[in-house]
C-alpha atoms as a PDB file:
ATOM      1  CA  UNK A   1       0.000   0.000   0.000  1.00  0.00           C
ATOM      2  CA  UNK A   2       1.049   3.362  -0.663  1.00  0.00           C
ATOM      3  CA  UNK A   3       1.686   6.121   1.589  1.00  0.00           C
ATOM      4  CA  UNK A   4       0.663   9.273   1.374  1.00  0.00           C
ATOM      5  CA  UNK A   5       2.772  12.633   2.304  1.00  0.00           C
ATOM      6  CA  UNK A   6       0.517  14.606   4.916  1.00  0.00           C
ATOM      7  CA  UNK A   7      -0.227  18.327   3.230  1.00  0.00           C
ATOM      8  CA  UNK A   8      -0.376  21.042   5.191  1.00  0.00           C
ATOM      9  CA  UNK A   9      -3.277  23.003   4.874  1.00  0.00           C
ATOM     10  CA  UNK A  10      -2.246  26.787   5.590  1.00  0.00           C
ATOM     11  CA  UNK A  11       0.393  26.093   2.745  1.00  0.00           C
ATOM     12  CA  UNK A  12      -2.621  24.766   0.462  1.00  0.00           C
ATOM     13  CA  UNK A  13      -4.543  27.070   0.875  1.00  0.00           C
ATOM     14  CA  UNK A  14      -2.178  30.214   0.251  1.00  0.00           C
ATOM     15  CA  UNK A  15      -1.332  28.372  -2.974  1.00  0.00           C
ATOM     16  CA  UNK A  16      -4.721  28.068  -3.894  1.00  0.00           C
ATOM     17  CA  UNK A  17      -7.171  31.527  -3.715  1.00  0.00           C
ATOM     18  CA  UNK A  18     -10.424  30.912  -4.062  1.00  0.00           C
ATOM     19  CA  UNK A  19     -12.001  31.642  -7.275  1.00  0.00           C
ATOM     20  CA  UNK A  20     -15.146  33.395  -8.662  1.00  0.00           C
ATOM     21  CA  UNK A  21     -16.916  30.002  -8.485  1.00  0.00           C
ATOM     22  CA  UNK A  22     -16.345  30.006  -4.610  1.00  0.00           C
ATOM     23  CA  UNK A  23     -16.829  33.151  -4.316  1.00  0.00           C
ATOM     24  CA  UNK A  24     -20.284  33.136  -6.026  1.00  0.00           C
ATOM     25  CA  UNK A  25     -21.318  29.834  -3.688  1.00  0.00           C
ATOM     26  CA  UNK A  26     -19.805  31.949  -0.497  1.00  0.00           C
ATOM     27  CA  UNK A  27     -21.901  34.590  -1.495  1.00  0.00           C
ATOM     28  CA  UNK A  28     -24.956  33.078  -2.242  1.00  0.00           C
ATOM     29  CA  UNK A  29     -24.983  30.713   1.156  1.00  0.00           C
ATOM     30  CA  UNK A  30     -24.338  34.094   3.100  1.00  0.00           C
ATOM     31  CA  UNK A  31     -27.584  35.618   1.660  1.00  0.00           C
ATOM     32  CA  UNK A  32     -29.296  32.469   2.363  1.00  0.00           C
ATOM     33  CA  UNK A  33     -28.100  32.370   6.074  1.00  0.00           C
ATOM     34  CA  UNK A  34     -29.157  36.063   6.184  1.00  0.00           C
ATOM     35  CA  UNK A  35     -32.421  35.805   4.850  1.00  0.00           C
ATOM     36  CA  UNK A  36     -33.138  33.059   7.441  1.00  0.00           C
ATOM     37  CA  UNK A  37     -32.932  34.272  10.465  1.00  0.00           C
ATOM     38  CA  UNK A  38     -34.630  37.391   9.059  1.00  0.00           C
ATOM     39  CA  UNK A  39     -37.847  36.291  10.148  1.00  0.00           C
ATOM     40  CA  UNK A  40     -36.839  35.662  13.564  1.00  0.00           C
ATOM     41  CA  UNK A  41     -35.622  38.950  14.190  1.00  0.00           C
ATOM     42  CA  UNK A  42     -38.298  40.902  12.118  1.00  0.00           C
ATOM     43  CA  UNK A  43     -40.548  39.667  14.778  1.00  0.00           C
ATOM     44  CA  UNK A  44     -38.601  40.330  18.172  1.00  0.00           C
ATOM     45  CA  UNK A  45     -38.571  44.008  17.019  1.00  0.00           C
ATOM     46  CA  UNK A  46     -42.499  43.764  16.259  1.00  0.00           C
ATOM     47  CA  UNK A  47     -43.634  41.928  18.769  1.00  0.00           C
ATOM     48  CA  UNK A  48     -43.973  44.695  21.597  1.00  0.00           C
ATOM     49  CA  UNK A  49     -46.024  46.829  19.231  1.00  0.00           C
ATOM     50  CA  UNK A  50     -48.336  43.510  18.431  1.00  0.00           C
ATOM     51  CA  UNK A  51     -48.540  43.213  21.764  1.00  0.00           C
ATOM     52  CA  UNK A  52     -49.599  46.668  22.742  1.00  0.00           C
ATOM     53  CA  UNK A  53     -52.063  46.909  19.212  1.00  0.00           C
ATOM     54  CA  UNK A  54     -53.801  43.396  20.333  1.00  0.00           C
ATOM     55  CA  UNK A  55     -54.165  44.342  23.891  1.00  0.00           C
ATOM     56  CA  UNK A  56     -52.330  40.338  24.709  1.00  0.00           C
ATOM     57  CA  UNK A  57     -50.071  39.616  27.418  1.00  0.00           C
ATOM     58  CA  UNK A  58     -46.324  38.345  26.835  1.00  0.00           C
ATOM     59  CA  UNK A  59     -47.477  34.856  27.704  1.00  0.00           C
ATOM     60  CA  UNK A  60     -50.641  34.680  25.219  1.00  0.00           C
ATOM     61  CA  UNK A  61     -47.808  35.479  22.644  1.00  0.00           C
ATOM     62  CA  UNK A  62     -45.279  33.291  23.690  1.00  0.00           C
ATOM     63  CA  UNK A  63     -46.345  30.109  22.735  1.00  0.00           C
ATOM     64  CA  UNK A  64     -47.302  31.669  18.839  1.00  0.00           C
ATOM     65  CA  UNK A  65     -43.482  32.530  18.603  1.00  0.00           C
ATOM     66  CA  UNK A  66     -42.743  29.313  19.321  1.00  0.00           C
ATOM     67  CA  UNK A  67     -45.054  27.566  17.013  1.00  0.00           C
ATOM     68  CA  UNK A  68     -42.947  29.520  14.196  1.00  0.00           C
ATOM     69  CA  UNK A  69     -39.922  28.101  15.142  1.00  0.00           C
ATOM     70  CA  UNK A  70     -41.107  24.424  15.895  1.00  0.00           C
ATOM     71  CA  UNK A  71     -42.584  25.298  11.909  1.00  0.00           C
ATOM     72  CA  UNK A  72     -39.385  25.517  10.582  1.00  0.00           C
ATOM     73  CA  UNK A  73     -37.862  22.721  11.759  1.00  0.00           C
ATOM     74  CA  UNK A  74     -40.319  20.551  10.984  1.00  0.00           C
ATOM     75  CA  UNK A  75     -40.551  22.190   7.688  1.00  0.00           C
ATOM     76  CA  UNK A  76     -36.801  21.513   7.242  1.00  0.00           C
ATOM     77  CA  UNK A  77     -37.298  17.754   8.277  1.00  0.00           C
ATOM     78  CA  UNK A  78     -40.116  16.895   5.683  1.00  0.00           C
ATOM     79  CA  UNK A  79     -38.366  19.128   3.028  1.00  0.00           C
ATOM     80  CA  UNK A  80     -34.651  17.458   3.402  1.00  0.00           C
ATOM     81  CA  UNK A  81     -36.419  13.743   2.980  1.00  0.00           C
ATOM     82  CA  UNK A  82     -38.141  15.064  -0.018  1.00  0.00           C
ATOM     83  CA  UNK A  83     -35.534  16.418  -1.741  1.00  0.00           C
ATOM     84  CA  UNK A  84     -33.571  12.893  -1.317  1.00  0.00           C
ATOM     85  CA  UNK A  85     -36.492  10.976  -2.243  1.00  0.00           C
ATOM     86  CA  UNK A  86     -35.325  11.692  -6.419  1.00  0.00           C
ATOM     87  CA  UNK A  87     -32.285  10.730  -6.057  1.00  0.00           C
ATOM     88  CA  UNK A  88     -33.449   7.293  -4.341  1.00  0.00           C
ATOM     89  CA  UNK A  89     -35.959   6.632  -7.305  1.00  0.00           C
ATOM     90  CA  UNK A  90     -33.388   7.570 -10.032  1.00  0.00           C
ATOM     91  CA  UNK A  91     -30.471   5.430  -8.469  1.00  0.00           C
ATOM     92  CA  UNK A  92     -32.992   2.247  -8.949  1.00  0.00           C
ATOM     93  CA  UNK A  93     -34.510   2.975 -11.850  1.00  0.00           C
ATOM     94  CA  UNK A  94     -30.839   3.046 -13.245  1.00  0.00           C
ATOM     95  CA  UNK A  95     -30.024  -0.203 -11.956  1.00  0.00           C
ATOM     96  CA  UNK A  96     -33.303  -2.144 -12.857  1.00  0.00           C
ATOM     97  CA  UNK A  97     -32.906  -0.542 -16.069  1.00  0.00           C
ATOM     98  CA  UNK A  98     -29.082  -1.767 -16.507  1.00  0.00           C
ATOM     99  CA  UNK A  99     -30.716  -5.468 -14.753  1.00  0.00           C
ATOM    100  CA  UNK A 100     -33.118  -5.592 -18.005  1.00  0.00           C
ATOM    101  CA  UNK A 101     -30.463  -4.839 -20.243  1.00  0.00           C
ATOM    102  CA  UNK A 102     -28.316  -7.607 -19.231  1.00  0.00           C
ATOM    103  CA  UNK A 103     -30.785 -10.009 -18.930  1.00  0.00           C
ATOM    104  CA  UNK A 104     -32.219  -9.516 -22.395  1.00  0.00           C
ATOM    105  CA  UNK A 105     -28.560  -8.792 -24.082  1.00  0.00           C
ATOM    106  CA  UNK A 106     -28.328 -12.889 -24.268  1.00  0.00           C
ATOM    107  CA  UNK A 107     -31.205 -13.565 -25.464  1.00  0.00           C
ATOM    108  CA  UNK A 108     -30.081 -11.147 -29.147  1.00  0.00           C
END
């Protein structure tokens, strides 16, 4: 077996700058990470006039605040095992696909 040398990364990386690529994918994640917990703070800055405008105490509201959060998470759960549920489906139709083939490539 092989050995490999061991790389260092500060050396790596100084070698290697990112490019526009990166920078476009840095870019783009940081306006998705702001945009998230947008939301979140939009309504702690609201939330003492909707209290004062509804005429509800700090506890009524409480448990609404929460129910957003609790939202998103689930919402995050169900979305994440949908989004994997393609690639699942694709993968076998591939390789029952490729099964067929074989099977039927004697019989020519």
């Amino acid at each position: 077996m092989q050995s490999s040398n061991p790389i260092d990364v500060r050396v790596f990386l100084d070698e290697h700058p990112f490019s526009c690529f990166q920078w476009l994918v840095f870019a783009l994640c940081f306006v998705v990470v702001l945009l998230d917990g947008f939301d979140t703070a939009a309504i702690g800055f609201v939330a003492p006039s909707l209290l004062k405008e509804w005429g509800v105490e700090k506890s009524a509201l409480g448990p609404v605040l929460s129910a957003a959060l609790f939202g998103l998470a689930a919402g995050a759960l169900w979305t994440a095992r949908r989004s994997y549920w393609p690639q699942v489906h694709a993968g076998r139709f591939c390789a029952g696909f490729r099964r067929s083939l074989l099977r039927i490539g004697p019989l020519r």
